[in-house]
C-alpha atoms as a PDB file:
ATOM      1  CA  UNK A   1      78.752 140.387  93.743  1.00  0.00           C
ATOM      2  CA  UNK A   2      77.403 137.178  95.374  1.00  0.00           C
ATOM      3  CA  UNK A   3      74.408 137.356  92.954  1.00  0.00           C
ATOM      4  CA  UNK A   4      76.314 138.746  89.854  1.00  0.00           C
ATOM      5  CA  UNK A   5      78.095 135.180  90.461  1.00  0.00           C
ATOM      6  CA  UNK A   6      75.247 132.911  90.790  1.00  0.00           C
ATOM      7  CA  UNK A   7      73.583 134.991  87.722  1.00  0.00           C
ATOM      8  CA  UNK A   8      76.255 133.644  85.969  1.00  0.00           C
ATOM      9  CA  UNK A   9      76.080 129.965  86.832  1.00  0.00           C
ATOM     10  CA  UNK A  10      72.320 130.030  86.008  1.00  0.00           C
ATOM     11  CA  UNK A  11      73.328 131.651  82.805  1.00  0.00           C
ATOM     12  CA  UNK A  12      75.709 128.463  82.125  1.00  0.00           C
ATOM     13  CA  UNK A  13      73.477 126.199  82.960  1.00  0.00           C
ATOM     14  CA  UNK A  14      70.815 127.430  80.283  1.00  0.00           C
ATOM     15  CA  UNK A  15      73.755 127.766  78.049  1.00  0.00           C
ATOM     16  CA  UNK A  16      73.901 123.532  78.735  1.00  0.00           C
ATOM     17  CA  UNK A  17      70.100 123.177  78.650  1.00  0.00           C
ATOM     18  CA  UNK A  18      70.366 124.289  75.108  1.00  0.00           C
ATOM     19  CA  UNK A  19      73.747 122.059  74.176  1.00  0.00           C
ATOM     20  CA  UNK A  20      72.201 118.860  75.390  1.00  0.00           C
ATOM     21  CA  UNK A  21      68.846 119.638  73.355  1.00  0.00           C
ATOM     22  CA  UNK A  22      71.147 120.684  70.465  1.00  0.00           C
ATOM     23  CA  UNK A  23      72.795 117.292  70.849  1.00  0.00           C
ATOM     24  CA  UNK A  24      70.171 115.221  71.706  1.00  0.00           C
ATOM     25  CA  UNK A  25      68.431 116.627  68.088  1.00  0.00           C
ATOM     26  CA  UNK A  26      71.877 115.986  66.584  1.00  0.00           C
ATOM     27  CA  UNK A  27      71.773 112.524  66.793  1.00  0.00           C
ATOM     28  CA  UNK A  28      68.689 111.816  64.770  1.00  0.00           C
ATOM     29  CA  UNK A  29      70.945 113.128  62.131  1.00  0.00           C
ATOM     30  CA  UNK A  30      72.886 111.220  59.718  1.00  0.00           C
ATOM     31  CA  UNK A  31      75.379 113.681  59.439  1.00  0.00           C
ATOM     32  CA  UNK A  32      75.865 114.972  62.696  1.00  0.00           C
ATOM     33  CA  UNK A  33      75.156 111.584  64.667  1.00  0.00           C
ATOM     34  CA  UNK A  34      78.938 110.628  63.822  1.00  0.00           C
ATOM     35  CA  UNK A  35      80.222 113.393  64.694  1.00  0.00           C
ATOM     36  CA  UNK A  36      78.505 113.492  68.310  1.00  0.00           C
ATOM     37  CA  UNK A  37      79.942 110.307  69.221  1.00  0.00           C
ATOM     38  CA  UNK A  38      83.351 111.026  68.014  1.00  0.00           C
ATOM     39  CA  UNK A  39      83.540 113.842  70.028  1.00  0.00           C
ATOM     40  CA  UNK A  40      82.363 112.540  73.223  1.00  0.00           C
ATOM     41  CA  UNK A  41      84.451 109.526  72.344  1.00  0.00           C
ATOM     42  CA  UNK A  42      87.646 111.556  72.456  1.00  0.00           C
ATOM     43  CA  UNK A  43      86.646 114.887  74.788  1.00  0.00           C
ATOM     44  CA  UNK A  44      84.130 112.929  76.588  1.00  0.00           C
ATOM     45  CA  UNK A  45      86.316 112.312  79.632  1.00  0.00           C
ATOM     46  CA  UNK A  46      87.585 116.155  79.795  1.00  0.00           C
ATOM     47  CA  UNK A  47      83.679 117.006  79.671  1.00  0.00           C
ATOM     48  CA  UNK A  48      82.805 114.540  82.587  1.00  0.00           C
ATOM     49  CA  UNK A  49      85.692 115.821  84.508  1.00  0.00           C
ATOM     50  CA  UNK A  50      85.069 119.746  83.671  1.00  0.00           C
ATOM     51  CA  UNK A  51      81.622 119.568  84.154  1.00  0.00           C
ATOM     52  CA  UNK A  52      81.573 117.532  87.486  1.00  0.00           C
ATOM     53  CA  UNK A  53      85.010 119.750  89.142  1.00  0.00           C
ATOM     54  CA  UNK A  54      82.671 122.859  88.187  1.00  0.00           C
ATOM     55  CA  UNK A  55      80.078 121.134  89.948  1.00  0.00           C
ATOM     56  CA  UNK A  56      81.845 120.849  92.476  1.00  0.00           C
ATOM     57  CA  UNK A  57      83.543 123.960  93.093  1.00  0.00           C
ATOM     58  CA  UNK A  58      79.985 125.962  92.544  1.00  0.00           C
ATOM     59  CA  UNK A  59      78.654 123.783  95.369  1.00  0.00           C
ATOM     60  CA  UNK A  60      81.508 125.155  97.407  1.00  0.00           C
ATOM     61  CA  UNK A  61      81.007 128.631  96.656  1.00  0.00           C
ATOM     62  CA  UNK A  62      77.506 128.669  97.142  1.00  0.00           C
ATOM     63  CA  UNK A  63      77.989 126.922 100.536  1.00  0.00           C
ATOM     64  CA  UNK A  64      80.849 128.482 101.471  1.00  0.00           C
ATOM     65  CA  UNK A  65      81.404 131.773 100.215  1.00  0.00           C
ATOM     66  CA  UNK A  66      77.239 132.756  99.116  1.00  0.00           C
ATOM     67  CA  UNK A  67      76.522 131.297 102.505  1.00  0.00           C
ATOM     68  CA  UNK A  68      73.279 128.998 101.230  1.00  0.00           C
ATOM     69  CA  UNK A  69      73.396 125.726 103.266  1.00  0.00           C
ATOM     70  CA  UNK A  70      72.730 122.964 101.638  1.00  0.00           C
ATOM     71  CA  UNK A  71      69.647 120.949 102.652  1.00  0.00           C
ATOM     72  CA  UNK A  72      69.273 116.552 102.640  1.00  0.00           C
ATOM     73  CA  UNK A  73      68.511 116.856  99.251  1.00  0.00           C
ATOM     74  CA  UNK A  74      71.764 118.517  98.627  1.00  0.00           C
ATOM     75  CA  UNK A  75      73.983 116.823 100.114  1.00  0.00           C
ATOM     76  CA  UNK A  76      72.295 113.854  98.264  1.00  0.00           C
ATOM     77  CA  UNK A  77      72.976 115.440  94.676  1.00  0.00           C
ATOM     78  CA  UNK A  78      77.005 115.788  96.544  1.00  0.00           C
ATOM     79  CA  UNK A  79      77.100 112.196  97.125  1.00  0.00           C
ATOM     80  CA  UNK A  80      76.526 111.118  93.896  1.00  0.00           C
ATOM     81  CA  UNK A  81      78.233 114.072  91.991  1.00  0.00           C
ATOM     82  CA  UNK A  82      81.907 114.006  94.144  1.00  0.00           C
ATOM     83  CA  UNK A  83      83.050 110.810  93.206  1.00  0.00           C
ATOM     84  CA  UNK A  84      82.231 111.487  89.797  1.00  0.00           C
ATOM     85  CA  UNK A  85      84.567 114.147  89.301  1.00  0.00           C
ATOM     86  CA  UNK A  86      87.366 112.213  92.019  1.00  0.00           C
ATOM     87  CA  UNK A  87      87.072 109.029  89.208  1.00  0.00           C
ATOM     88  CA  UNK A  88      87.058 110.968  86.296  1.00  0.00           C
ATOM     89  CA  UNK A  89      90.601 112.987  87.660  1.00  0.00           C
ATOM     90  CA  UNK A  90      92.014 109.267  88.748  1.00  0.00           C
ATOM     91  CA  UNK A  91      91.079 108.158  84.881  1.00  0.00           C
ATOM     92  CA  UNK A  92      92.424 111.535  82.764  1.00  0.00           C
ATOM     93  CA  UNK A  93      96.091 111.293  85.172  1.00  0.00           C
ATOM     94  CA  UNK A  94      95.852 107.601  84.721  1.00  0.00           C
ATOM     95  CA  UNK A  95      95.516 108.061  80.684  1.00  0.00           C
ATOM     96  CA  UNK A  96      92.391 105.694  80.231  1.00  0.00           C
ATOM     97  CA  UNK A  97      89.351 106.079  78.139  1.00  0.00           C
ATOM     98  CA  UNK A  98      86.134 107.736  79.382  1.00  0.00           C
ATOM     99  CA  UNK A  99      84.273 104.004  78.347  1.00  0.00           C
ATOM    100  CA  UNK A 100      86.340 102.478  80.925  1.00  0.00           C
ATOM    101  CA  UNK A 101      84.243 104.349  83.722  1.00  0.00           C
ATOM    102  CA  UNK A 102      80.924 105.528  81.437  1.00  0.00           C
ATOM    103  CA  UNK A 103      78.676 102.996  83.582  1.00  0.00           C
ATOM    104  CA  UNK A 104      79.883 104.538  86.693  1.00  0.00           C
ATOM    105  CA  UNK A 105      78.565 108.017  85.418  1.00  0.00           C
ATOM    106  CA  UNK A 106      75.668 106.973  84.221  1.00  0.00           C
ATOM    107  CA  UNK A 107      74.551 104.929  87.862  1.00  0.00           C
ATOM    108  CA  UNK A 108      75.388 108.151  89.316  1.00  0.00           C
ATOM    109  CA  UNK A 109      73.785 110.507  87.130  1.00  0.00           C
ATOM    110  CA  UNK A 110      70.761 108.932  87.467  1.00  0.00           C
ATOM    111  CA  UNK A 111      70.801 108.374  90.657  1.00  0.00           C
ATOM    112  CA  UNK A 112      71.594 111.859  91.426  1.00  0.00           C
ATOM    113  CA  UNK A 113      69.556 113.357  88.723  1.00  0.00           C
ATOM    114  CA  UNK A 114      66.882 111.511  90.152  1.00  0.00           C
ATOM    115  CA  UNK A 115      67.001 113.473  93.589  1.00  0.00           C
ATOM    116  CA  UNK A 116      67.908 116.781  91.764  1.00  0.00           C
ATOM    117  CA  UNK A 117      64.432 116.353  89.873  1.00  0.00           C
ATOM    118  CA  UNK A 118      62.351 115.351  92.859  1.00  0.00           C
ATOM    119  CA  UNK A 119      63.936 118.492  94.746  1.00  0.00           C
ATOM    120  CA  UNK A 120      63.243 120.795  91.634  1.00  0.00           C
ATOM    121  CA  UNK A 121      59.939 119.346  91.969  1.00  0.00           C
ATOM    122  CA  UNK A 122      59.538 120.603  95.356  1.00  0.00           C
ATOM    123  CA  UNK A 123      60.129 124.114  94.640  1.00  0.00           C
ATOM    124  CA  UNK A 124      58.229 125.246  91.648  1.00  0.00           C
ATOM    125  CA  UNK A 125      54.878 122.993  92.489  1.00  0.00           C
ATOM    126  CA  UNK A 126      52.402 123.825  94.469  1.00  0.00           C
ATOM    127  CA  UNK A 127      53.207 122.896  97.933  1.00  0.00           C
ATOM    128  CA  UNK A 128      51.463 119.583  99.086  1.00  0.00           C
ATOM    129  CA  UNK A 129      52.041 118.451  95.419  1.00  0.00           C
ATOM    130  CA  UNK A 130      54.733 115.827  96.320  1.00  0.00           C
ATOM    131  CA  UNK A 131      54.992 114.173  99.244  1.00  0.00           C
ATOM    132  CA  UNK A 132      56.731 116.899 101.351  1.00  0.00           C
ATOM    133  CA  UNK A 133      60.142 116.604 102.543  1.00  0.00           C
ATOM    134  CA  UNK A 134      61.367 115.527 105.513  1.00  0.00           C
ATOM    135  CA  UNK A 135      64.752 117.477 105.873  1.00  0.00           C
ATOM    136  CA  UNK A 136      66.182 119.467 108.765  1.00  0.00           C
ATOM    137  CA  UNK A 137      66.550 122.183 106.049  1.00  0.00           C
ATOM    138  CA  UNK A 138      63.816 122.693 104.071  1.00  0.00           C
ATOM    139  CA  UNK A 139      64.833 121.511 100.507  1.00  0.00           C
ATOM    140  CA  UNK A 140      61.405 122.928  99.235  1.00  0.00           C
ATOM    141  CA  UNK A 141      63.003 126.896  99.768  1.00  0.00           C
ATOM    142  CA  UNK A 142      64.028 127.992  96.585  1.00  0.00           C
ATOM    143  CA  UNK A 143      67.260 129.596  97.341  1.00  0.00           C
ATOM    144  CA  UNK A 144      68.032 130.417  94.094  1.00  0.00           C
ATOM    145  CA  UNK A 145      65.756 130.900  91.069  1.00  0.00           C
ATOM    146  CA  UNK A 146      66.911 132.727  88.120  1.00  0.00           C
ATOM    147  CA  UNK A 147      65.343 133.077  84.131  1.00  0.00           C
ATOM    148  CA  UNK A 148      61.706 131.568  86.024  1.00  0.00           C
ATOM    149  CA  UNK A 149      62.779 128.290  86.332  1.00  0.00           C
ATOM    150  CA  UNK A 150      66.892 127.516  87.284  1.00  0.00           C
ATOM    151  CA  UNK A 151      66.935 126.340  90.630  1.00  0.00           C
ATOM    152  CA  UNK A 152      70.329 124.867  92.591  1.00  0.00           C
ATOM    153  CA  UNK A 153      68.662 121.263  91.843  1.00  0.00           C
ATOM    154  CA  UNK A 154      68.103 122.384  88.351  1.00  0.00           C
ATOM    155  CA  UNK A 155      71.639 123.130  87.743  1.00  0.00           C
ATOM    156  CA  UNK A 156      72.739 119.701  89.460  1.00  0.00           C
ATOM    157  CA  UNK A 157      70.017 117.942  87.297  1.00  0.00           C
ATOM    158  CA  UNK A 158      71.171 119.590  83.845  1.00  0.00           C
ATOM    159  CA  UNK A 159      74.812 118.662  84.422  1.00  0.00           C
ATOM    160  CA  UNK A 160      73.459 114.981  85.534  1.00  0.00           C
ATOM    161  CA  UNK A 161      72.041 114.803  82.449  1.00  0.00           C
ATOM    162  CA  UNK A 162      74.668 115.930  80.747  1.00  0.00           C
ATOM    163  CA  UNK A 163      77.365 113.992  82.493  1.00  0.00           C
ATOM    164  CA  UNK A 164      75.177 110.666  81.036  1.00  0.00           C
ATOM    165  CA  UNK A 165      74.380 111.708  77.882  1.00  0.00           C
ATOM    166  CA  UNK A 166      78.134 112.136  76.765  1.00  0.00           C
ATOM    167  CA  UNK A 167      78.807 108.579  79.282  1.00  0.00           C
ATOM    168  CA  UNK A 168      76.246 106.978  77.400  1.00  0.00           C
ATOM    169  CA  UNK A 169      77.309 108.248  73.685  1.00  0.00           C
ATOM    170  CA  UNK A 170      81.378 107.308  74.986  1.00  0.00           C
ATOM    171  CA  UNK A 171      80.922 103.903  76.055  1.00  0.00           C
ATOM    172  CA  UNK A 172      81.894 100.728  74.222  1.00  0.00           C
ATOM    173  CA  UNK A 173      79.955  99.884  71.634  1.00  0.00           C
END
């Protein structure tokens, strides 16, 4: 069941791989460019809220109910993913406009997305290939690795990425 579960997340995550490439490709188009930044314009701040609370509880479950404990690293990727969904909650019951925090997603995101790639890293290279890290857990034990190449800091990464990509495409002009 456990599995079944995580399965799924990895299967979402590719599903969000493929969006953000879609998007990304998008916006060297006339015609669709527009419509991108409409969208995250007006749904931007549900996305960034969705996407960070689902962050959020899958951390849980995999901690708490999946059992994996979360290494340095992890808890890392948690600081800088939490407040992301706690601000983006305060701004949808507060009515505002995703712009109004957009810069505080994106210092995050890349911040965090930053770790999340240097732990991803760790697992599928070589070992000795990075400098090695230096957590009570190791963070270089793939817990999870699904499709040949999702990892747990592959699924924080993707939604980093896309947590700034629709930040960056919402903010004020």
């Amino acid at each position: 069941m456990m599995h079944a579960f995580i399965v799924l997340m990895a299967l979402g995550i590719v599903v969000l791989d493929v969006a953000i490439i879609v998007c990304i490709v998008g916006l060297f188009s006339t015609k669709w460019n527009a419509t991108i930044r409409s969208f995250a314009q007006h749904y931007g701040l549900l996305a960034i809220f969705l996407l960070s609370a689902g962050s959020v509880a899958g951390t849980m479950f995999m901690q708490y109910a999946a059992l994996l404990t979360p290494c340095v690293l992890c808890w890392w990727q948690r600081i800088f993913m939490y407040p992301t969904a706690i601000t983006a909650l305060i701004t949808l019951i507060k009515g505002k406009r995703v712009a109004e925090i957009a810069d505080y997603v994106i210092v995050f995101s890349i911040l965090g997305g930053t770790v999340s790639l240097y732990q991803h890293l760790l697992q599928i290279l070589p070992s000795g290939s990075l400098i090695p890290c230096d957590a009570s857990n190791d963070c270089a034990i793939r817990l999870v690795f699904e499709f040949g190449f999702v990892t747990i800091p592959w699924m924080a990464l993707t939604v980093f990425v896309a947590l700034a990509l629709v930040a960056v495409l919402a903010r004020k002009e």
